[in-house]
ModelCIF file with pLDDT and N, C-alpha, C, O atoms, coordinates in Angstrom:
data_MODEL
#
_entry.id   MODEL 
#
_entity.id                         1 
_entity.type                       polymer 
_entity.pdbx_number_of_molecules   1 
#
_entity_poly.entity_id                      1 
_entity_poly.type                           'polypeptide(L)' 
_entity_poly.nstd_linkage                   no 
_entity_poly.nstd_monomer                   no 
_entity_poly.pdbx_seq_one_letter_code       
;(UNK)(UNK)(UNK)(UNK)(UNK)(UNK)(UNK)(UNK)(UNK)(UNK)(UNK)(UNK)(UNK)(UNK)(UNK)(UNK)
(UNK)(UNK)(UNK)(UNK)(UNK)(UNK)(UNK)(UNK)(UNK)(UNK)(UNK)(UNK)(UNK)(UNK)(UNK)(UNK)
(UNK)(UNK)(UNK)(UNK)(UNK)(UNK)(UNK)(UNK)(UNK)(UNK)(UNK)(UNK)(UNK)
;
_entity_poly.pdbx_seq_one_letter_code_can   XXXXXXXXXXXXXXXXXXXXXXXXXXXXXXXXXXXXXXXXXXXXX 
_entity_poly.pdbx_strand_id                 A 
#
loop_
_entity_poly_seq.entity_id 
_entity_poly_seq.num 
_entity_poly_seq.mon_id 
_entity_poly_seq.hetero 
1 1  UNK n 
1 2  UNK n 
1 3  UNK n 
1 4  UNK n 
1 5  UNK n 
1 6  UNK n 
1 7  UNK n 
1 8  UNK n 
1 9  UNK n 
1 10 UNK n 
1 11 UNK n 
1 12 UNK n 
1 13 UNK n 
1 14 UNK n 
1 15 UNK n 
1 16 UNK n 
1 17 UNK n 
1 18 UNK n 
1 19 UNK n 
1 20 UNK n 
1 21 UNK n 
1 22 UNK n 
1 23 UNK n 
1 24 UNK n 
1 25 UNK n 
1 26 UNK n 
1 27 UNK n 
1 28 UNK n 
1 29 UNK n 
1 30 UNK n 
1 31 UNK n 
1 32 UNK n 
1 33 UNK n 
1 34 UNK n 
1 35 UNK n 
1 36 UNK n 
1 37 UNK n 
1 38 UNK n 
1 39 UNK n 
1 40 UNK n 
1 41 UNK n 
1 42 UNK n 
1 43 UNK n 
1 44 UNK n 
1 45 UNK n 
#
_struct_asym.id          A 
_struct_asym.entity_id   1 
#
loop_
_ma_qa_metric.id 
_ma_qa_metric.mode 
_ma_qa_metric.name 
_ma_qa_metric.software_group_id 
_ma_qa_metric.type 
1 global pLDDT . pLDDT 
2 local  pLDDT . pLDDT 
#
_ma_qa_metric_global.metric_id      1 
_ma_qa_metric_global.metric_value   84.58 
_ma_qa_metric_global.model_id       1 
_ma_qa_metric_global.ordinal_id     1 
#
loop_
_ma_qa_metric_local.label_asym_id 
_ma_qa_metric_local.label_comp_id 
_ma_qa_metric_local.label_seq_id 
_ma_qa_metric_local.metric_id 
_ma_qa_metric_local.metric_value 
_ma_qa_metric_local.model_id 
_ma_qa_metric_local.ordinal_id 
A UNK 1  2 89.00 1 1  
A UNK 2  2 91.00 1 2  
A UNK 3  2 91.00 1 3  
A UNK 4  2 86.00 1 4  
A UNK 5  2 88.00 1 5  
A UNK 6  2 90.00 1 6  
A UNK 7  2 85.00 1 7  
A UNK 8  2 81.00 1 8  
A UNK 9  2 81.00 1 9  
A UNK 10 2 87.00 1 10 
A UNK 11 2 83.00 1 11 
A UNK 12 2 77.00 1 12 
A UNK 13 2 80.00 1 13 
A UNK 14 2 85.00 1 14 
A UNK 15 2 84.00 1 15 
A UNK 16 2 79.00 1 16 
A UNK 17 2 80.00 1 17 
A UNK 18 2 85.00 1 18 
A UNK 19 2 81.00 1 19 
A UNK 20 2 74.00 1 20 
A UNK 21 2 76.00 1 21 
A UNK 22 2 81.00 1 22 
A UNK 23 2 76.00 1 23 
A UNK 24 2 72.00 1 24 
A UNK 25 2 76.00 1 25 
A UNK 26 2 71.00 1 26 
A UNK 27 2 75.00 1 27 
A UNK 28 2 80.00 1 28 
A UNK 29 2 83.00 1 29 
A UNK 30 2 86.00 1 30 
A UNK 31 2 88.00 1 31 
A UNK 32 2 87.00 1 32 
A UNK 33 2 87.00 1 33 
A UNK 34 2 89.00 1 34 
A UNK 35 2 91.00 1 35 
A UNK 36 2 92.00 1 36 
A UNK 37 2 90.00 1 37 
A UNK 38 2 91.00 1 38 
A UNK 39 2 92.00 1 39 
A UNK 40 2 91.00 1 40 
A UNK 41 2 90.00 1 41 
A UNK 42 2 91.00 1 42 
A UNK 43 2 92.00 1 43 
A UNK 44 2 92.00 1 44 
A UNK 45 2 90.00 1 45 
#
loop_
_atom_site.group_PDB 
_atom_site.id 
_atom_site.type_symbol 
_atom_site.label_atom_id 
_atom_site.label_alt_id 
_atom_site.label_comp_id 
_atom_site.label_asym_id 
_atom_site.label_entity_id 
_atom_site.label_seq_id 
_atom_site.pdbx_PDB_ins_code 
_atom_site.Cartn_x 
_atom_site.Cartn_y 
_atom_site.Cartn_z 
_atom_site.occupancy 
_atom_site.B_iso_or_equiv 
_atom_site.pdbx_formal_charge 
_atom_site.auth_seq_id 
_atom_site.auth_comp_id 
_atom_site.auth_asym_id 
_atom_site.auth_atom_id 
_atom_site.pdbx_PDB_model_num 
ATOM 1   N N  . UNK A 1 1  ? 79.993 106.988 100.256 1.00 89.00 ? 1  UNK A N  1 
ATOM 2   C CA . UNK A 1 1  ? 80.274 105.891 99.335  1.00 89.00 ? 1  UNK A CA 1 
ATOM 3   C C  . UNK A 1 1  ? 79.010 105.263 98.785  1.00 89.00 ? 1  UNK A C  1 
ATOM 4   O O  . UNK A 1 1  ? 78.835 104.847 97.639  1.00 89.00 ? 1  UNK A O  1 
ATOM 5   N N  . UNK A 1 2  ? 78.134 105.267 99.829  1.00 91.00 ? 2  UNK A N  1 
ATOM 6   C CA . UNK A 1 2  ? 76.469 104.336 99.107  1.00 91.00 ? 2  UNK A CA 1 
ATOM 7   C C  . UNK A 1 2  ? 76.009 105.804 98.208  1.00 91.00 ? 2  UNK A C  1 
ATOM 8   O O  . UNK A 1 2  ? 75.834 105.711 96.993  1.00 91.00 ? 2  UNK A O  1 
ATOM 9   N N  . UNK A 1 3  ? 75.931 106.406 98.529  1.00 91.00 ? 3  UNK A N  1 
ATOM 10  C CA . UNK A 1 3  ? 75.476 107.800 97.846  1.00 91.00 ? 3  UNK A CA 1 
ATOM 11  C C  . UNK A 1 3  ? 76.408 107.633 96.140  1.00 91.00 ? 3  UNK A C  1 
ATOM 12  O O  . UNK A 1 3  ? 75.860 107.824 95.054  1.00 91.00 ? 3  UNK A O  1 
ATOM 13  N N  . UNK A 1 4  ? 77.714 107.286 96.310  1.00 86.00 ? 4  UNK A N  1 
ATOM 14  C CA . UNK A 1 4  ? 78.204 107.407 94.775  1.00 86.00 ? 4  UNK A CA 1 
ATOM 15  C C  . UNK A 1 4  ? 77.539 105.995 94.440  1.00 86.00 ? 4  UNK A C  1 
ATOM 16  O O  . UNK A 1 4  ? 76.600 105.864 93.655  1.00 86.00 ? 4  UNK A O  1 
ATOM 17  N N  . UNK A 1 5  ? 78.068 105.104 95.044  1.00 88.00 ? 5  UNK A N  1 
ATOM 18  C CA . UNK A 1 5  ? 76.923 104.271 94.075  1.00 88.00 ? 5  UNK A CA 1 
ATOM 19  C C  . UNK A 1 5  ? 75.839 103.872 93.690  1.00 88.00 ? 5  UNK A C  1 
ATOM 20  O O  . UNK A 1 5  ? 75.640 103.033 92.811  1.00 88.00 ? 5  UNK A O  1 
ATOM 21  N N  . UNK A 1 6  ? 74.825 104.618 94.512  1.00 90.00 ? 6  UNK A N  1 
ATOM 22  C CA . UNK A 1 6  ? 73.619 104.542 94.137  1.00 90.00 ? 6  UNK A CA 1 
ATOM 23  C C  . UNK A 1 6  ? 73.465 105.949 92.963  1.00 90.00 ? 6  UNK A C  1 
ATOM 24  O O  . UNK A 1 6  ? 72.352 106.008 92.439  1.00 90.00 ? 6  UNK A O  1 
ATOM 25  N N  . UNK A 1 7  ? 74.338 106.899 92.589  1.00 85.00 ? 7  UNK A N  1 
ATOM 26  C CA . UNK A 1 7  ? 74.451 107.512 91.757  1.00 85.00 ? 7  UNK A CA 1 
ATOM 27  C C  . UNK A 1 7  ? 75.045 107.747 90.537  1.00 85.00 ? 7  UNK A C  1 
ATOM 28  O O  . UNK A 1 7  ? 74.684 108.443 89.588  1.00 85.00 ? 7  UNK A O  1 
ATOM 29  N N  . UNK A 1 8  ? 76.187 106.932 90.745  1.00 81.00 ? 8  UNK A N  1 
ATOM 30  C CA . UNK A 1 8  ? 77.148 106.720 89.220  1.00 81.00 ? 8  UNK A CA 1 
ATOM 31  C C  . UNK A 1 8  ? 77.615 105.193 89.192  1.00 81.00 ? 8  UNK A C  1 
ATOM 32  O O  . UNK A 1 8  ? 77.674 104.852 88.011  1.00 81.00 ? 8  UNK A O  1 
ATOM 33  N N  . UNK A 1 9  ? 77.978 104.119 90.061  1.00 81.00 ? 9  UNK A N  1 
ATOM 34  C CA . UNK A 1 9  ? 78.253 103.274 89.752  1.00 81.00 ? 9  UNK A CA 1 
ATOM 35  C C  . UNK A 1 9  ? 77.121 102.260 89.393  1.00 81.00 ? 9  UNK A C  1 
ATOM 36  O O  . UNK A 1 9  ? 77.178 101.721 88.288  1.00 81.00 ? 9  UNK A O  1 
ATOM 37  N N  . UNK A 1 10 ? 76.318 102.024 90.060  1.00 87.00 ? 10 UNK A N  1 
ATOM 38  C CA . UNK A 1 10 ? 75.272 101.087 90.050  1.00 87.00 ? 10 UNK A CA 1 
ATOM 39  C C  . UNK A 1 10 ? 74.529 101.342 88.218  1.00 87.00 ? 10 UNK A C  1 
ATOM 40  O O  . UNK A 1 10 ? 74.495 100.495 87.325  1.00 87.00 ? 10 UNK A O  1 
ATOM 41  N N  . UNK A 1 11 ? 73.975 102.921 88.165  1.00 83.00 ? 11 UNK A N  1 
ATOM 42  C CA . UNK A 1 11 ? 73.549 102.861 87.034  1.00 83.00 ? 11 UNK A CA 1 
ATOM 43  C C  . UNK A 1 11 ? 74.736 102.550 85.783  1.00 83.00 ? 11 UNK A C  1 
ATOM 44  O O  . UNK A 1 11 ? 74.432 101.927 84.765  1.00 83.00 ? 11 UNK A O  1 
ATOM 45  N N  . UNK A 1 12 ? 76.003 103.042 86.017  1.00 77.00 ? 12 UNK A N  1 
ATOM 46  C CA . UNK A 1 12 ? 77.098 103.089 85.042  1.00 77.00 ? 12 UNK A CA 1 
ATOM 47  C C  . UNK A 1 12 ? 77.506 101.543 84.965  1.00 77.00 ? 12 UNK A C  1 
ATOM 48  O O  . UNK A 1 12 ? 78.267 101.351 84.017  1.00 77.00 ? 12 UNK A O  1 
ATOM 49  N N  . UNK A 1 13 ? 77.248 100.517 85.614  1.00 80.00 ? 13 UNK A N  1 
ATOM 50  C CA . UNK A 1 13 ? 77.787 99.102  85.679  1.00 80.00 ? 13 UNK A CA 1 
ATOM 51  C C  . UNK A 1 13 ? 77.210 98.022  85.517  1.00 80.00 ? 13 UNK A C  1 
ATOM 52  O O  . UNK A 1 13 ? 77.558 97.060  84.833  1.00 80.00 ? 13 UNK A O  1 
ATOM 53  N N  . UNK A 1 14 ? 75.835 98.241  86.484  1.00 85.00 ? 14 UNK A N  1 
ATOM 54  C CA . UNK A 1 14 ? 74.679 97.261  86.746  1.00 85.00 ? 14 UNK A CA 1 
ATOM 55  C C  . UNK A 1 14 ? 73.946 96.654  85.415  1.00 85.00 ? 14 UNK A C  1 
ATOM 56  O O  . UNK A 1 14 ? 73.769 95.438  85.471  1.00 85.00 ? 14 UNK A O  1 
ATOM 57  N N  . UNK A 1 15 ? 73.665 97.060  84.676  1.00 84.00 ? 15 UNK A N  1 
ATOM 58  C CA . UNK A 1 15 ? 72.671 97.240  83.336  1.00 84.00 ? 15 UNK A CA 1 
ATOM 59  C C  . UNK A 1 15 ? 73.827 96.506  82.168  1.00 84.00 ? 15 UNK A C  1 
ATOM 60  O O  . UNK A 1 15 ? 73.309 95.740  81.355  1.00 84.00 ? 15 UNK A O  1 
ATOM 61  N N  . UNK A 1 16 ? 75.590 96.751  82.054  1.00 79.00 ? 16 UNK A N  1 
ATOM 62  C CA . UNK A 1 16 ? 76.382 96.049  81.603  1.00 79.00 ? 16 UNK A CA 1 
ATOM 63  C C  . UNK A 1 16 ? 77.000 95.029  82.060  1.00 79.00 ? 16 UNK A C  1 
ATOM 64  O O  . UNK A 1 16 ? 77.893 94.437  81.453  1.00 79.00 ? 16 UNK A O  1 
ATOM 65  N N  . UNK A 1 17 ? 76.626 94.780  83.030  1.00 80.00 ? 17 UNK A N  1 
ATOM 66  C CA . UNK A 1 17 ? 76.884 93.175  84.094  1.00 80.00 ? 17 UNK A CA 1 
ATOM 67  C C  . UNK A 1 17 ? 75.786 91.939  83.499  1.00 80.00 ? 17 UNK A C  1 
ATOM 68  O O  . UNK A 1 17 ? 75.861 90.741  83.226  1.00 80.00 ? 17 UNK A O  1 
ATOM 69  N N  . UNK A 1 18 ? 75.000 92.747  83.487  1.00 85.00 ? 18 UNK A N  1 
ATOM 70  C CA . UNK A 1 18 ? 73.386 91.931  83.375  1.00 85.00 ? 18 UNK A CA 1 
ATOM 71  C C  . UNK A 1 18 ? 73.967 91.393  81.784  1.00 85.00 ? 18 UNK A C  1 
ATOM 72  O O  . UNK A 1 18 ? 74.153 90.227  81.438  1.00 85.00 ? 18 UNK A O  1 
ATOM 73  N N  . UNK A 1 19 ? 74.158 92.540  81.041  1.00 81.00 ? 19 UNK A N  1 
ATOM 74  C CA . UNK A 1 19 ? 74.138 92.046  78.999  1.00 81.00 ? 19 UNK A CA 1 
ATOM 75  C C  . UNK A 1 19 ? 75.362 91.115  78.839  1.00 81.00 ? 19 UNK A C  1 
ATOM 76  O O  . UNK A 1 19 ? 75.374 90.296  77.920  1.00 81.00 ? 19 UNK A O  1 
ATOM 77  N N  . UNK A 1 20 ? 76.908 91.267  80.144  1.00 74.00 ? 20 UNK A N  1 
ATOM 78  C CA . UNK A 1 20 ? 78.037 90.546  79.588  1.00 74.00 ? 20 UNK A CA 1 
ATOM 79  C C  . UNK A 1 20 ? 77.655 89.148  80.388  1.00 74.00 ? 20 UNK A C  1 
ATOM 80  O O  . UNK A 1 20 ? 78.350 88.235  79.943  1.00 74.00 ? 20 UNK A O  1 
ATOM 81  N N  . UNK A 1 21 ? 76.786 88.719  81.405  1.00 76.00 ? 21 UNK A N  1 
ATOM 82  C CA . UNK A 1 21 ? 76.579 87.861  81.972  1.00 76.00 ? 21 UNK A CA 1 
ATOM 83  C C  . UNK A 1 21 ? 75.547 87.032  81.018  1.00 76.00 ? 21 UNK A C  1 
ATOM 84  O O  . UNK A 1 21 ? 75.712 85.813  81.065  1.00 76.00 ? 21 UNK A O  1 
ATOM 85  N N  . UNK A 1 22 ? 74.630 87.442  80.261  1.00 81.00 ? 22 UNK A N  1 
ATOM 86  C CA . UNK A 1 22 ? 73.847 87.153  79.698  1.00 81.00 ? 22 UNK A CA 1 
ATOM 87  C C  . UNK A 1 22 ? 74.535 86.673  77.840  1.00 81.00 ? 22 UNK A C  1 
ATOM 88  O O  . UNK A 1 22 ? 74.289 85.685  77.148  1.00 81.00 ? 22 UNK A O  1 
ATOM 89  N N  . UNK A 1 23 ? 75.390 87.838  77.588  1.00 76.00 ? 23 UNK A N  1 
ATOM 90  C CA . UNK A 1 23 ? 75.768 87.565  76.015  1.00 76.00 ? 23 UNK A CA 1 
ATOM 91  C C  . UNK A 1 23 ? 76.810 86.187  76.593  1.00 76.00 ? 23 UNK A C  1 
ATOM 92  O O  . UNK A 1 23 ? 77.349 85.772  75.567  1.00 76.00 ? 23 UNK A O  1 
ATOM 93  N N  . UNK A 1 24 ? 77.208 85.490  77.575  1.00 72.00 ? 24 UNK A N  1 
ATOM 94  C CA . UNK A 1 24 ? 78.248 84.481  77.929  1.00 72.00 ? 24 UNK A CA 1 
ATOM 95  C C  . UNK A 1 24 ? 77.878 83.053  77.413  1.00 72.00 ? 24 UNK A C  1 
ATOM 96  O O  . UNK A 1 24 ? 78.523 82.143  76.890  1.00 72.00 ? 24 UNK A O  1 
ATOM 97  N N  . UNK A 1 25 ? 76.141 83.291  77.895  1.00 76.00 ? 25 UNK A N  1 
ATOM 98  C CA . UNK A 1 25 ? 75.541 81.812  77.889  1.00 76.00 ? 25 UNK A CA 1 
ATOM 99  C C  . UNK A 1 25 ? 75.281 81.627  76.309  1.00 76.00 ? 25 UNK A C  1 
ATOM 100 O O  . UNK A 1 25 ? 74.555 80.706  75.937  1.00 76.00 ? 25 UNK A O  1 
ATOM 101 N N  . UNK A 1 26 ? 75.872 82.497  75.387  1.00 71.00 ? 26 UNK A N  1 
ATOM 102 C CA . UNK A 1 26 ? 75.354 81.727  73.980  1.00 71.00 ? 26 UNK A CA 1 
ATOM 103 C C  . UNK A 1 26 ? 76.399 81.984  72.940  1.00 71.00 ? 26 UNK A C  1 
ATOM 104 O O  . UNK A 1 26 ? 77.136 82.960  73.076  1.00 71.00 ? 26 UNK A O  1 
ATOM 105 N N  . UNK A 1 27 ? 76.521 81.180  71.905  1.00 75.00 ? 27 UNK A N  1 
ATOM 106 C CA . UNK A 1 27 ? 77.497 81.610  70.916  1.00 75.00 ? 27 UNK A CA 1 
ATOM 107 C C  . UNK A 1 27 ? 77.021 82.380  69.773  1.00 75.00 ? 27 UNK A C  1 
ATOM 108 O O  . UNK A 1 27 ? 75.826 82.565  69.543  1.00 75.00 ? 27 UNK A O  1 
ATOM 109 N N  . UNK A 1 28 ? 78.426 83.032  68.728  1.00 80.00 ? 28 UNK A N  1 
ATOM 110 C CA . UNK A 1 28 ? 77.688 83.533  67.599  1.00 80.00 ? 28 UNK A CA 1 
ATOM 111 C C  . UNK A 1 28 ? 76.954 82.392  66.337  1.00 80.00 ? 28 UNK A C  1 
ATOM 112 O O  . UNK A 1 28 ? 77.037 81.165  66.280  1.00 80.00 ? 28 UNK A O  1 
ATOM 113 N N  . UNK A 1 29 ? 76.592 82.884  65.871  1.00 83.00 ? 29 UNK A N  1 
ATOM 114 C CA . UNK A 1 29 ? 76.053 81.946  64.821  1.00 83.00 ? 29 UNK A CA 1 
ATOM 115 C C  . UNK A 1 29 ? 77.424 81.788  64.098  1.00 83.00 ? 29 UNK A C  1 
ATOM 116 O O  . UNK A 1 29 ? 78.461 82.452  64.100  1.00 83.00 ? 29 UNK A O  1 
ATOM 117 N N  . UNK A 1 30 ? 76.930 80.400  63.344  1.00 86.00 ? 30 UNK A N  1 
ATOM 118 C CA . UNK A 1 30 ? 77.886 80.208  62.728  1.00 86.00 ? 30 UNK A CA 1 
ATOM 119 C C  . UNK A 1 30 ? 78.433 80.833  61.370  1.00 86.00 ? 30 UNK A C  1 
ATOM 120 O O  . UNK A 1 30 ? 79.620 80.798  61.045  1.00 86.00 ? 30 UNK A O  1 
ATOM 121 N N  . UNK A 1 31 ? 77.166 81.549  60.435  1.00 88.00 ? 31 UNK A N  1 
ATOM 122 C CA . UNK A 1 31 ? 78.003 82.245  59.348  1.00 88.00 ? 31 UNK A CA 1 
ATOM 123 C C  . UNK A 1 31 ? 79.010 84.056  60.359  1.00 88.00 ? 31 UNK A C  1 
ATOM 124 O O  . UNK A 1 31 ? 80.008 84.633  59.927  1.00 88.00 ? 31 UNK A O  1 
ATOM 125 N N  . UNK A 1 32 ? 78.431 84.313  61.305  1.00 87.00 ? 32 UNK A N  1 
ATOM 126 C CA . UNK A 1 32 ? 79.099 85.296  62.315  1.00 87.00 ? 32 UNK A CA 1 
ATOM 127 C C  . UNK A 1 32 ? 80.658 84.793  62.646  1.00 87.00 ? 32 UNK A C  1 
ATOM 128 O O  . UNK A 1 32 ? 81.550 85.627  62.799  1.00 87.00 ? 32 UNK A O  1 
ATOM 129 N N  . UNK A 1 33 ? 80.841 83.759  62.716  1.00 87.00 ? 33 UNK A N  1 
ATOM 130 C CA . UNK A 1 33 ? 81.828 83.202  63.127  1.00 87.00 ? 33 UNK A CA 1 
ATOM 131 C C  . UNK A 1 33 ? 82.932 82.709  61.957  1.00 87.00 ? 33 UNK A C  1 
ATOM 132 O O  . UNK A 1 33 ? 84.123 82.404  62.027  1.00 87.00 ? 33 UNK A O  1 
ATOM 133 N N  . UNK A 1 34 ? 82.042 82.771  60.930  1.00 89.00 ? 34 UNK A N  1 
ATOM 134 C CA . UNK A 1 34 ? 83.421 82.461  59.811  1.00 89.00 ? 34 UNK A CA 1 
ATOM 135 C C  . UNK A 1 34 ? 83.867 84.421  59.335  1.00 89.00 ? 34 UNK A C  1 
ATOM 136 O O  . UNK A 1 34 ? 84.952 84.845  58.935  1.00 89.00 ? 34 UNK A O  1 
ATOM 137 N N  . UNK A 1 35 ? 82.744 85.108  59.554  1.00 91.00 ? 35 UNK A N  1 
ATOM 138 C CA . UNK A 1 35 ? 83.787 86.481  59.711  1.00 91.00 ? 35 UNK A CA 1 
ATOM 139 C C  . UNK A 1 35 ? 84.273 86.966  60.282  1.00 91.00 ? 35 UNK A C  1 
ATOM 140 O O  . UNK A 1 35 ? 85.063 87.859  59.975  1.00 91.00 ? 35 UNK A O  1 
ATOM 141 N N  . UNK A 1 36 ? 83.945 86.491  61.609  1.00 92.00 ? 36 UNK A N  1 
ATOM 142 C CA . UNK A 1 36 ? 84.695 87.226  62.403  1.00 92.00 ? 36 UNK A CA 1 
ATOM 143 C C  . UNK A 1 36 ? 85.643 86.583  63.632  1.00 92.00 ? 36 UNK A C  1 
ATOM 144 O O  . UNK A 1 36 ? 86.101 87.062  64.670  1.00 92.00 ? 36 UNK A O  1 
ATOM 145 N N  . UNK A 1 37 ? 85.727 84.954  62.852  1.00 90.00 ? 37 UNK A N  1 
ATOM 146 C CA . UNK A 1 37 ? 87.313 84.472  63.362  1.00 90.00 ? 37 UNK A CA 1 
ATOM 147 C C  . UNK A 1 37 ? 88.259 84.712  63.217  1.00 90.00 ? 37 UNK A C  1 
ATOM 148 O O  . UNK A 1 37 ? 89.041 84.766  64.166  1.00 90.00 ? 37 UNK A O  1 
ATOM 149 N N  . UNK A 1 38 ? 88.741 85.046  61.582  1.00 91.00 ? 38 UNK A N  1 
ATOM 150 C CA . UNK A 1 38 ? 90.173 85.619  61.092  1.00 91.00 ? 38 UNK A CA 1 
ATOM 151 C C  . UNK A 1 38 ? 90.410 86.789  61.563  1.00 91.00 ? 38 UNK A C  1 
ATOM 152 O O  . UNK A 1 38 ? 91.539 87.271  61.659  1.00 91.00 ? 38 UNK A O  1 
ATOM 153 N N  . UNK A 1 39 ? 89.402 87.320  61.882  1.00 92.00 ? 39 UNK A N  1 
ATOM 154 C CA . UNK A 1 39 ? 89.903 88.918  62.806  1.00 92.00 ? 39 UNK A CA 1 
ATOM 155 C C  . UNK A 1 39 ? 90.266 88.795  64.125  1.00 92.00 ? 39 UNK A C  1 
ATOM 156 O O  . UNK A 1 39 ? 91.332 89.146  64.632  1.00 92.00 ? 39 UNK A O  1 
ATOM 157 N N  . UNK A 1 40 ? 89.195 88.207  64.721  1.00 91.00 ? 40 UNK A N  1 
ATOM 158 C CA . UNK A 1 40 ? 89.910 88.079  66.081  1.00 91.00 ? 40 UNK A CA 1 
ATOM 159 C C  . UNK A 1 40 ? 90.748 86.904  66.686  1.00 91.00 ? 40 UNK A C  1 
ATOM 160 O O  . UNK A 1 40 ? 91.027 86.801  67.880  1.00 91.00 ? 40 UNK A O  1 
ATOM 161 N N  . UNK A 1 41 ? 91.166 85.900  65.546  1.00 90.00 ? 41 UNK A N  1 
ATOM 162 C CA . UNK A 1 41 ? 92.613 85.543  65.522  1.00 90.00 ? 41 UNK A CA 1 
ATOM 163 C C  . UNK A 1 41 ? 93.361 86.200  65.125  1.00 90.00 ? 41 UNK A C  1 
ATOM 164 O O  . UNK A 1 41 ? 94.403 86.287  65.776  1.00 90.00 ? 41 UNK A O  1 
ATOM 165 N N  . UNK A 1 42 ? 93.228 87.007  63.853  1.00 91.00 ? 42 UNK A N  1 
ATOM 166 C CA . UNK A 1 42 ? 94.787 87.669  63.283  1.00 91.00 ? 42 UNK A CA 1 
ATOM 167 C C  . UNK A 1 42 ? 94.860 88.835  65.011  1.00 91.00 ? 42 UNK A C  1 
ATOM 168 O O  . UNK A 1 42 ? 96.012 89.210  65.228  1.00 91.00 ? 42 UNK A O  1 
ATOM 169 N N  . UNK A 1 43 ? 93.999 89.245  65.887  1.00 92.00 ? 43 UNK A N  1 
ATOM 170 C CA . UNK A 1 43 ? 94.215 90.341  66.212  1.00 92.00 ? 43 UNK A CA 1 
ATOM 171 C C  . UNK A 1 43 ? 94.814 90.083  67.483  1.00 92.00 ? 43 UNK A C  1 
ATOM 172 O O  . UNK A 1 43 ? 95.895 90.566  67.820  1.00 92.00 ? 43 UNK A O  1 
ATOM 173 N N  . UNK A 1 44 ? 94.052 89.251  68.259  1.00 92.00 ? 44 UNK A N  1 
ATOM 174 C CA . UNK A 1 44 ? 93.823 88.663  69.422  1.00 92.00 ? 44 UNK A CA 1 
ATOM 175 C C  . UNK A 1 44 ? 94.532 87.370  69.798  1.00 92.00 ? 44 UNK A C  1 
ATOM 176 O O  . UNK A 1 44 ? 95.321 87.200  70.727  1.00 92.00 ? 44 UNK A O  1 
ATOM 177 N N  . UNK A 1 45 ? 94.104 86.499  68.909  1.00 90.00 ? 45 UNK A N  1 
ATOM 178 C CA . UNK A 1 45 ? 94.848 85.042  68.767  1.00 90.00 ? 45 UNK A CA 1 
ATOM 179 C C  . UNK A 1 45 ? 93.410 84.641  69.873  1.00 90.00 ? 45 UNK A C  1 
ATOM 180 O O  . UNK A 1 45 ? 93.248 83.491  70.283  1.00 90.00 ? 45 UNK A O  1 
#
C-alpha cells in the first residue's frame, strides 16, 4: 500500500491538493465573473 502511494497516488493527487487548496483563498476578478456567472448559474445554479 505505501509502495502504491508513493508511486501513483501521492504524485497523481499531492501537486492538485496544493493548486485546489491554494486557488480557494482568492476570487475571480471581477470582469471574469461577469462571464462566467451566467454560465455557471444557468448550469450549476
Amino acid at each position: 500500500g505505501l509502495i502504491n502511494c508513493v508511486k501513483i497516488l501521492i504524485p497523481c493527487v499531492f501537486p492538485f491538493l496544493i493548486a485546489s487548496s491554494l486557488a480557494g483563498f482568492g476570487e475571480l476578478p471581477p470582469p471574469a465573473k461577469k462571464i462566467f456567472e451566467p454560465l455557471t448559474q444557468l448550469f450549476f445554479r
